[in-house]
C-alpha atoms as a PDB file:
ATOM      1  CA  UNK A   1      29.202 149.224 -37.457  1.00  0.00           C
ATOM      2  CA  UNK A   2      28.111 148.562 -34.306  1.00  0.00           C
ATOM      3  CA  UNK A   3      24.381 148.349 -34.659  1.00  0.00           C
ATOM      4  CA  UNK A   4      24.716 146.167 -37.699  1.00  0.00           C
ATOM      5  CA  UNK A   5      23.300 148.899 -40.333  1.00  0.00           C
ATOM      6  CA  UNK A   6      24.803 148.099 -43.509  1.00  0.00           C
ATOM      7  CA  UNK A   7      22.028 149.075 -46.185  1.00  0.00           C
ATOM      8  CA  UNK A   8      22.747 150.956 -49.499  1.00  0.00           C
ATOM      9  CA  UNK A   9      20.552 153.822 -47.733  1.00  0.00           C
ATOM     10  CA  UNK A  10      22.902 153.959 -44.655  1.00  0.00           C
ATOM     11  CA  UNK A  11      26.268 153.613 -46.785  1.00  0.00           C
ATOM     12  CA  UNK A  12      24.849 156.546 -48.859  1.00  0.00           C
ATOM     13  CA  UNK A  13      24.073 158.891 -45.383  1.00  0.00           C
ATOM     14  CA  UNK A  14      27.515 158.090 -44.852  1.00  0.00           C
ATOM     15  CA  UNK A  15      28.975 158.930 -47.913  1.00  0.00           C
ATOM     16  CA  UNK A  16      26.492 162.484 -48.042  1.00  0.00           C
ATOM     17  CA  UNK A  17      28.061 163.096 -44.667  1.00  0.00           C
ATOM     18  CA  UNK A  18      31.856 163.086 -45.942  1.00  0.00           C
ATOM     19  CA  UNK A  19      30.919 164.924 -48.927  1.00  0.00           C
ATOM     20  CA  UNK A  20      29.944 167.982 -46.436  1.00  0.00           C
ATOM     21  CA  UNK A  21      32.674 167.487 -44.013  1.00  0.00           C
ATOM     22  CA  UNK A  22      34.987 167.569 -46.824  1.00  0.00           C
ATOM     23  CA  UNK A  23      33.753 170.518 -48.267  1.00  0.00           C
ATOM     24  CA  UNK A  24      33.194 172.284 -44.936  1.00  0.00           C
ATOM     25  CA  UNK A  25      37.129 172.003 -44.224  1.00  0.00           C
ATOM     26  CA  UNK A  26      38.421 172.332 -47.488  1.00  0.00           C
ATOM     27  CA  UNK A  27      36.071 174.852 -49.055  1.00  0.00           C
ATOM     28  CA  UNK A  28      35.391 172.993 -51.905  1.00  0.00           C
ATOM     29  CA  UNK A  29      32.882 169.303 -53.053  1.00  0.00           C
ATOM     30  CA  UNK A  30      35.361 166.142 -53.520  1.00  0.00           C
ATOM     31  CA  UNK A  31      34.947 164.169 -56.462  1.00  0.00           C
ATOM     32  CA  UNK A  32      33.993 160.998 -55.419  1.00  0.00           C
ATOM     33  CA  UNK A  33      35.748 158.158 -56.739  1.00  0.00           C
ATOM     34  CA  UNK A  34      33.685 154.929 -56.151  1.00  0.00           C
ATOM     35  CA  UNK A  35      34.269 151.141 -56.939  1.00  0.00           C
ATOM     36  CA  UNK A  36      31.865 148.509 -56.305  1.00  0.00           C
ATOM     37  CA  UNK A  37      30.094 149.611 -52.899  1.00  0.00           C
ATOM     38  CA  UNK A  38      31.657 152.744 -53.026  1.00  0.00           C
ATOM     39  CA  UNK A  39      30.015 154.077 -55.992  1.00  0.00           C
ATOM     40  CA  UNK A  40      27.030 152.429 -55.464  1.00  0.00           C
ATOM     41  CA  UNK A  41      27.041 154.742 -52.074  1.00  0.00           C
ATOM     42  CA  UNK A  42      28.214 157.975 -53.814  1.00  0.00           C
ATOM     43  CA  UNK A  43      25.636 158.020 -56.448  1.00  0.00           C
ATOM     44  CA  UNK A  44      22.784 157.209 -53.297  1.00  0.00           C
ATOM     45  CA  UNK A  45      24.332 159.842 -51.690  1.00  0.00           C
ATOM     46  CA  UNK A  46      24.464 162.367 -54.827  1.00  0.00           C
ATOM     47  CA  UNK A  47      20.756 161.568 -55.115  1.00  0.00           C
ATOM     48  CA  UNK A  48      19.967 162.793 -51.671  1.00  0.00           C
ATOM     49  CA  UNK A  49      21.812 165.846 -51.897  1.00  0.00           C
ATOM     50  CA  UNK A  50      24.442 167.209 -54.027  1.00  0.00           C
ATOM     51  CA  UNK A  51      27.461 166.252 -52.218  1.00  0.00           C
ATOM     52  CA  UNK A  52      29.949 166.072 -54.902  1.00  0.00           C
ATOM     53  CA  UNK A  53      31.661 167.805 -57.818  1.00  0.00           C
ATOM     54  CA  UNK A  54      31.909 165.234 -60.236  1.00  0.00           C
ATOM     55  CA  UNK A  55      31.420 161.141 -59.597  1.00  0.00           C
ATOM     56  CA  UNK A  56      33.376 158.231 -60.634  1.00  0.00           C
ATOM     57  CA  UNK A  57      31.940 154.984 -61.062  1.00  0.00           C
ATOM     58  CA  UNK A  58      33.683 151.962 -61.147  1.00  0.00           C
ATOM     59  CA  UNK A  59      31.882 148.853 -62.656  1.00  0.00           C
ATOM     60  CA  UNK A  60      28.749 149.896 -60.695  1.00  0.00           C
ATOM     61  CA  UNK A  61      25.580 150.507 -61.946  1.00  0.00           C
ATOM     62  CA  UNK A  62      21.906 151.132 -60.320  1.00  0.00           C
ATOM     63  CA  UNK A  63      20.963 147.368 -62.098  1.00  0.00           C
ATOM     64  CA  UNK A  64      23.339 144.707 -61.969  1.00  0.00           C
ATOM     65  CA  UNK A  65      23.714 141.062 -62.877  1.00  0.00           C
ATOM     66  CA  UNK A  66      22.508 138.713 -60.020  1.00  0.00           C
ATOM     67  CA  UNK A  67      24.414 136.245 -60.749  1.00  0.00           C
ATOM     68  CA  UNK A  68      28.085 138.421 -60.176  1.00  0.00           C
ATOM     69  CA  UNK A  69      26.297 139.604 -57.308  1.00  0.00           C
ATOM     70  CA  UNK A  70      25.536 136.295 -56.002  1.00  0.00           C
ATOM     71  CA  UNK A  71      29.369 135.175 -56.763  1.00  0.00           C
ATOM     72  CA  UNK A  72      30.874 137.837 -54.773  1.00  0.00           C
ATOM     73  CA  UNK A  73      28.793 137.452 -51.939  1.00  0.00           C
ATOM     74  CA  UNK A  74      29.308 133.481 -52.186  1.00  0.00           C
ATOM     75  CA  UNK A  75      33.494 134.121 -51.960  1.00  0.00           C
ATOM     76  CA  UNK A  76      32.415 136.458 -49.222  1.00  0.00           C
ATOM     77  CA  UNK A  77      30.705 133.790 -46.677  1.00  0.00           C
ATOM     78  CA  UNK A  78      32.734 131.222 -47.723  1.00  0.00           C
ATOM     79  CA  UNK A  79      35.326 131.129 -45.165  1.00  0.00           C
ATOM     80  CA  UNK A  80      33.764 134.025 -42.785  1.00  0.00           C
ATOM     81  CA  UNK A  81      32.662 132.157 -39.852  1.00  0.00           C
ATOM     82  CA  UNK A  82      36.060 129.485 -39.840  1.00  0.00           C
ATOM     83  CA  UNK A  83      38.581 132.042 -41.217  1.00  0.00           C
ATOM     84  CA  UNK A  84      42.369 131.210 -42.068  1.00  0.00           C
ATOM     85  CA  UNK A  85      44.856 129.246 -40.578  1.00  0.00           C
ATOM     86  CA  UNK A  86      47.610 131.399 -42.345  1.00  0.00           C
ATOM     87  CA  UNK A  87      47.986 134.164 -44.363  1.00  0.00           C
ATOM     88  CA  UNK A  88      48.887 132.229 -47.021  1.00  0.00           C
ATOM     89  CA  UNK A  89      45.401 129.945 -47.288  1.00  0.00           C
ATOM     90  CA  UNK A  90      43.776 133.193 -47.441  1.00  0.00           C
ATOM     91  CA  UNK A  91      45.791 134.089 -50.147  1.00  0.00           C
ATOM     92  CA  UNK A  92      45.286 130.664 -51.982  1.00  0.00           C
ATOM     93  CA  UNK A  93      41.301 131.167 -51.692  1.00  0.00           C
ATOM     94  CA  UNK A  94      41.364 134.759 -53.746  1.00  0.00           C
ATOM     95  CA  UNK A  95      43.541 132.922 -56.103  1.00  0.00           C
ATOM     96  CA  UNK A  96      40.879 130.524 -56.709  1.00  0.00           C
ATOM     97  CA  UNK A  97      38.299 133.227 -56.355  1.00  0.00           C
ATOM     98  CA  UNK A  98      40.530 135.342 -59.301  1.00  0.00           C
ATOM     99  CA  UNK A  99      42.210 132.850 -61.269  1.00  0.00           C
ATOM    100  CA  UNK A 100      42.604 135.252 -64.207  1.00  0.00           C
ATOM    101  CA  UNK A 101      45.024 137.488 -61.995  1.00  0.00           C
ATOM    102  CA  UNK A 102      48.911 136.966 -61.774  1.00  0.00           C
ATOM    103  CA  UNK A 103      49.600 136.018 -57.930  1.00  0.00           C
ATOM    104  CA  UNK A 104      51.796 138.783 -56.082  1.00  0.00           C
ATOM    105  CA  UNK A 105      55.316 136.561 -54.922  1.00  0.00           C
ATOM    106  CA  UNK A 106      54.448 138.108 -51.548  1.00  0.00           C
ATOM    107  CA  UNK A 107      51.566 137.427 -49.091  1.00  0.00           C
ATOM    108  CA  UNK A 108      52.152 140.642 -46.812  1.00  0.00           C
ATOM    109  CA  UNK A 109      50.079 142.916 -49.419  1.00  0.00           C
ATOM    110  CA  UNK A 110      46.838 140.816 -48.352  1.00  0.00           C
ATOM    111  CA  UNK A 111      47.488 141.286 -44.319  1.00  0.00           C
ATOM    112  CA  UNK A 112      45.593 144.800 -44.265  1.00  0.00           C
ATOM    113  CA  UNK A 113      42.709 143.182 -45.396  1.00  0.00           C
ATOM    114  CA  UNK A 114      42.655 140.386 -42.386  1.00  0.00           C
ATOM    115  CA  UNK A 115      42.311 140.526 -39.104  1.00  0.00           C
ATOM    116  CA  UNK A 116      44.153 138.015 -36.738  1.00  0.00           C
ATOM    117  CA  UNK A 117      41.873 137.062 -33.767  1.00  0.00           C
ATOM    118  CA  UNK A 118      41.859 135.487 -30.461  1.00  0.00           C
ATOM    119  CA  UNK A 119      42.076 132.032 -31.496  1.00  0.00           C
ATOM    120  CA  UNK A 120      45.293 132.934 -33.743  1.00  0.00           C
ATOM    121  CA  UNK A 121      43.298 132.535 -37.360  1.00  0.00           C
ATOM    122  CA  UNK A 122      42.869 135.119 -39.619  1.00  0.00           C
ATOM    123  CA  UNK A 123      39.187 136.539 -40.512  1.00  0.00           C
ATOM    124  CA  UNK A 124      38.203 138.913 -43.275  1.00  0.00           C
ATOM    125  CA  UNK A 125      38.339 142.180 -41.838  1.00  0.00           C
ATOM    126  CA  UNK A 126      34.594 143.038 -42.657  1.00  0.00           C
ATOM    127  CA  UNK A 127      31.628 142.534 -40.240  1.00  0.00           C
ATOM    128  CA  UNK A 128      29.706 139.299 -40.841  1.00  0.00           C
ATOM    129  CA  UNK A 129      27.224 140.678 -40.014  1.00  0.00           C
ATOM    130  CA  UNK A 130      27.165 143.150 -43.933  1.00  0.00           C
ATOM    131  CA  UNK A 131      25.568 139.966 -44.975  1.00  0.00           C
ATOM    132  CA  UNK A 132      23.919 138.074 -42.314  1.00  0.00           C
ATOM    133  CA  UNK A 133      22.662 140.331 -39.641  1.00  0.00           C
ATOM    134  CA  UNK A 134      19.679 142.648 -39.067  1.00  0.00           C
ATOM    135  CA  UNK A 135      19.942 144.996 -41.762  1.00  0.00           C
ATOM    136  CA  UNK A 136      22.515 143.710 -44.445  1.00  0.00           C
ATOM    137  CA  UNK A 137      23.469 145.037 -47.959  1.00  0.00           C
ATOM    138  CA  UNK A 138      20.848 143.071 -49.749  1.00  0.00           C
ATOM    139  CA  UNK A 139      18.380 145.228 -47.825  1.00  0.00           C
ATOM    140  CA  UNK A 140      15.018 146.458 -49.695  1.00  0.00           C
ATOM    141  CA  UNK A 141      17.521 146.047 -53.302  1.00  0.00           C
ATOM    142  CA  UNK A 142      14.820 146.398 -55.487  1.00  0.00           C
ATOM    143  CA  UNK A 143      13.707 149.561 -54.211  1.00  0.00           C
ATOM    144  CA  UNK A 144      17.302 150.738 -53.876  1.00  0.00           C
ATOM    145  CA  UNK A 145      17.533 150.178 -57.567  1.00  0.00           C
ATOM    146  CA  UNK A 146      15.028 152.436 -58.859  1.00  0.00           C
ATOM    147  CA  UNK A 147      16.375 154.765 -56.315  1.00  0.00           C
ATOM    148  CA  UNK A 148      20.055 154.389 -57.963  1.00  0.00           C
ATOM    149  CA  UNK A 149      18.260 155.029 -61.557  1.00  0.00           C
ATOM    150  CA  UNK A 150      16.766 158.088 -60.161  1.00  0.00           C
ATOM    151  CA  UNK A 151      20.102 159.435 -59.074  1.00  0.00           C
ATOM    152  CA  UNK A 152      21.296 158.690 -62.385  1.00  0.00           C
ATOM    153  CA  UNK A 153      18.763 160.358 -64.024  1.00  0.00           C
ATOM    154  CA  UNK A 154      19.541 163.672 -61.731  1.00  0.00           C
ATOM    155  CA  UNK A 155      23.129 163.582 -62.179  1.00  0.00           C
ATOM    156  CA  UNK A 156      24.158 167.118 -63.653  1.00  0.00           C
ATOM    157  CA  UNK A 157      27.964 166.961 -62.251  1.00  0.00           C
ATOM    158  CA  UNK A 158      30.470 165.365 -64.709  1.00  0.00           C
ATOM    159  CA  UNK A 159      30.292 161.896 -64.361  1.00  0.00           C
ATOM    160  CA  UNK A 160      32.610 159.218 -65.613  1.00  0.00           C
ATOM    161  CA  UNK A 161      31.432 155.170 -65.608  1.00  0.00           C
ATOM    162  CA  UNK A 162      34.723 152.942 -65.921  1.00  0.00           C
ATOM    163  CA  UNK A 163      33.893 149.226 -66.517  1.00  0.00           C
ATOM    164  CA  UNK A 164      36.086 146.223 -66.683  1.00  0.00           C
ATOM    165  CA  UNK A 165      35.283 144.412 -69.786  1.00  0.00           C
ATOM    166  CA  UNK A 166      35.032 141.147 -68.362  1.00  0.00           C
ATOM    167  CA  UNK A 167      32.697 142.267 -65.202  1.00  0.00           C
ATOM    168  CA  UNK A 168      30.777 139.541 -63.971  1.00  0.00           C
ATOM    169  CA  UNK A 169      27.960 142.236 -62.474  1.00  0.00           C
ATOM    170  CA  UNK A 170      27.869 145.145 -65.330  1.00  0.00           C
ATOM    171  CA  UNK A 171      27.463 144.107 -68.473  1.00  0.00           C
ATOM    172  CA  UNK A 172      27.269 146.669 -72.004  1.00  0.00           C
ATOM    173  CA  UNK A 173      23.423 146.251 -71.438  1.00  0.00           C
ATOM    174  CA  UNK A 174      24.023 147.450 -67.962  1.00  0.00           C
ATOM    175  CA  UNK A 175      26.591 150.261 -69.001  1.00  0.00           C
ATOM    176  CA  UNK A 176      24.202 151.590 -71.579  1.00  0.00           C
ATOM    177  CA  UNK A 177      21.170 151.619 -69.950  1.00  0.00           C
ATOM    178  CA  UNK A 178      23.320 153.796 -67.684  1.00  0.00           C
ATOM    179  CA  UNK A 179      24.206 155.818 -69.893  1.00  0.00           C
ATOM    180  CA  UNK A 180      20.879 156.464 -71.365  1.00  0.00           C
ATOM    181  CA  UNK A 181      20.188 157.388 -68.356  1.00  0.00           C
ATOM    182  CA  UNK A 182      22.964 160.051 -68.143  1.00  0.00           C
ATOM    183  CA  UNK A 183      23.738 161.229 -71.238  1.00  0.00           C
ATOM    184  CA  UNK A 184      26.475 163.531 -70.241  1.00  0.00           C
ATOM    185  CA  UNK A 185      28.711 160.857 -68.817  1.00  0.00           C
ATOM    186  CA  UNK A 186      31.837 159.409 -69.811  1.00  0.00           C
ATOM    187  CA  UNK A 187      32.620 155.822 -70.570  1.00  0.00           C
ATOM    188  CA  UNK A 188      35.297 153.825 -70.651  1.00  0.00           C
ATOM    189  CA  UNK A 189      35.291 150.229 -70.637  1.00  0.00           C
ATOM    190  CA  UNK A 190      38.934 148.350 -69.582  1.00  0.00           C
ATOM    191  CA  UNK A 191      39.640 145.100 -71.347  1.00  0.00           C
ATOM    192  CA  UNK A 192      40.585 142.443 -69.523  1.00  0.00           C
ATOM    193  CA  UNK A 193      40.063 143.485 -65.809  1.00  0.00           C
ATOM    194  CA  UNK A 194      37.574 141.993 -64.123  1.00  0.00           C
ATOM    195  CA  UNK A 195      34.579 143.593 -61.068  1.00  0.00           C
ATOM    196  CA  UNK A 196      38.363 144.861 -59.736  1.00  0.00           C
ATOM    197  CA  UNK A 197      39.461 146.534 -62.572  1.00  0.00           C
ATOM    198  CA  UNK A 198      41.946 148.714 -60.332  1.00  0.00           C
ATOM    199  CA  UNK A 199      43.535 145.538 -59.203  1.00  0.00           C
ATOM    200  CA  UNK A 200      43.464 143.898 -62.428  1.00  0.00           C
ATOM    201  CA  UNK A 201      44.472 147.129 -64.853  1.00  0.00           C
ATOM    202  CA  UNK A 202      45.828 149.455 -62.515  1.00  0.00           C
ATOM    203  CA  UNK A 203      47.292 151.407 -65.218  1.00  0.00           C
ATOM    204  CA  UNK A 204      45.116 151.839 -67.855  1.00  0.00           C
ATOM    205  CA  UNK A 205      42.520 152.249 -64.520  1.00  0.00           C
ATOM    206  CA  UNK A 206      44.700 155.183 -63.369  1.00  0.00           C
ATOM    207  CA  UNK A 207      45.191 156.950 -66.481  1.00  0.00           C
ATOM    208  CA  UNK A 208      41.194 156.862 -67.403  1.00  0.00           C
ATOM    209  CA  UNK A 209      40.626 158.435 -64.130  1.00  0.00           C
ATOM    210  CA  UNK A 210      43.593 161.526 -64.393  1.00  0.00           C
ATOM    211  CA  UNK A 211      42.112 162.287 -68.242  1.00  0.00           C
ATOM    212  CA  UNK A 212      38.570 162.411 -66.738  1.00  0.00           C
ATOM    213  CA  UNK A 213      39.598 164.755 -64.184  1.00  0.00           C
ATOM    214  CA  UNK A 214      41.509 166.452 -66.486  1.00  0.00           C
ATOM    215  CA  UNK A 215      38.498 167.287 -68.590  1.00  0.00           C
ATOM    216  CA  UNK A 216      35.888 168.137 -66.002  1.00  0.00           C
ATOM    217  CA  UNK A 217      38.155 170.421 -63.653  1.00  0.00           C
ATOM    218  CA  UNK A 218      38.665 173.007 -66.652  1.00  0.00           C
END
């Protein structure tokens, strides 16, 4: 972004403003299917206005543990600034980073999220500055939190929460203070996938999702 706005609030204007365009050209609200940032964006932006016909939320929720949070962000900076020699040391840091996940015997799935440079290394393909410039995604959190549990607490549009079961950021206190907060909602919680349960469980990920949509389109 080239003024270096990367708040929740901006992320959710954004994600209001595709919700419209969508349903300008198509005639009809997308359901928005969000993990991690994603959904925290769709459910700012559902808050705002109603922008969607039924939300998805993947191992998100408007209060998370700081410690994930802090984790994440940690593997994020780690090697921003230097970035990779090769492909393949970026590959051996998100093995580190997700031990618990079976390596892919290629390398070439990982190049769309890199970006090779000037200098001939490879960098994350995310701005730096999401976490270290003038208005970065830890911007005004508290506040963005009760605005999240707000949104919640609106939600009328069939909404499904999908958790992995070993998250490091939503816990069961997280998913059911949720879900107190939305009554309506569905839950479904994946063992043994982790913050990425798509990567982790594609599967069982996959079919959760069709058998929501299932339901809420009849």
């Amino acid at each position: 972004m080239r003024d270096g706005a990367y708040s929740f609030a901006d992320y959710g204007a954004d994600a209001a403003s595709l919700g419209r365009d969508i349903a300008q050209r198509f005639g009809a609200k997308p359901v928005a299917i969000g993990a991690s940032l994603g959904g925290i964006a769709a459910l700012y932006a559902q808050g705002q206005e109603d922008a969607f016909s039924a939300l998805i939320l993947v191992d998100v929720t408007p209060r998370m543990d700081p410690r994930g949070v802090a984790h994440i962000q940690g593997f994020m900076r780690q090697r921003a600034a230097e970035g990779f020699a090769t492909i393949e040391e970026a590959a051996d840091a998100v093995a580190a980073y997700l031990p618990h996940r079976t390596r892919p015997p290629s390398v070439e799935g990982l190049r769309k999220n890199l970006r090779l440079q000037a200098d001939g290394r490879w960098y994350w393909h995310w701005d730096p500055r999401f976490l270290d410039g003038p208005k970065t995604i830890n911007f005004d959190w508290e506040n963005v939190s009760h605005v999240l549990e707000e949104a919640t607490r609106s939600l009328t549009i069939p909404t499904l929460l999908v958790r992995g079961g070993s998250s490091e950021l939503v816990s069961m206190d997280h998913a059911q203070a949720f879900l107190d907060l939305c009554p309506h909602a569905k839950f479904v919680d994946v063992s043994g996938a982790g913050h990425m349960v798509a990567g982790d469980k594609n599967d069982i990920f996959a079919s959760a999702i069709l058998d929501f949509l299932g339901t809420a389109q009849r």
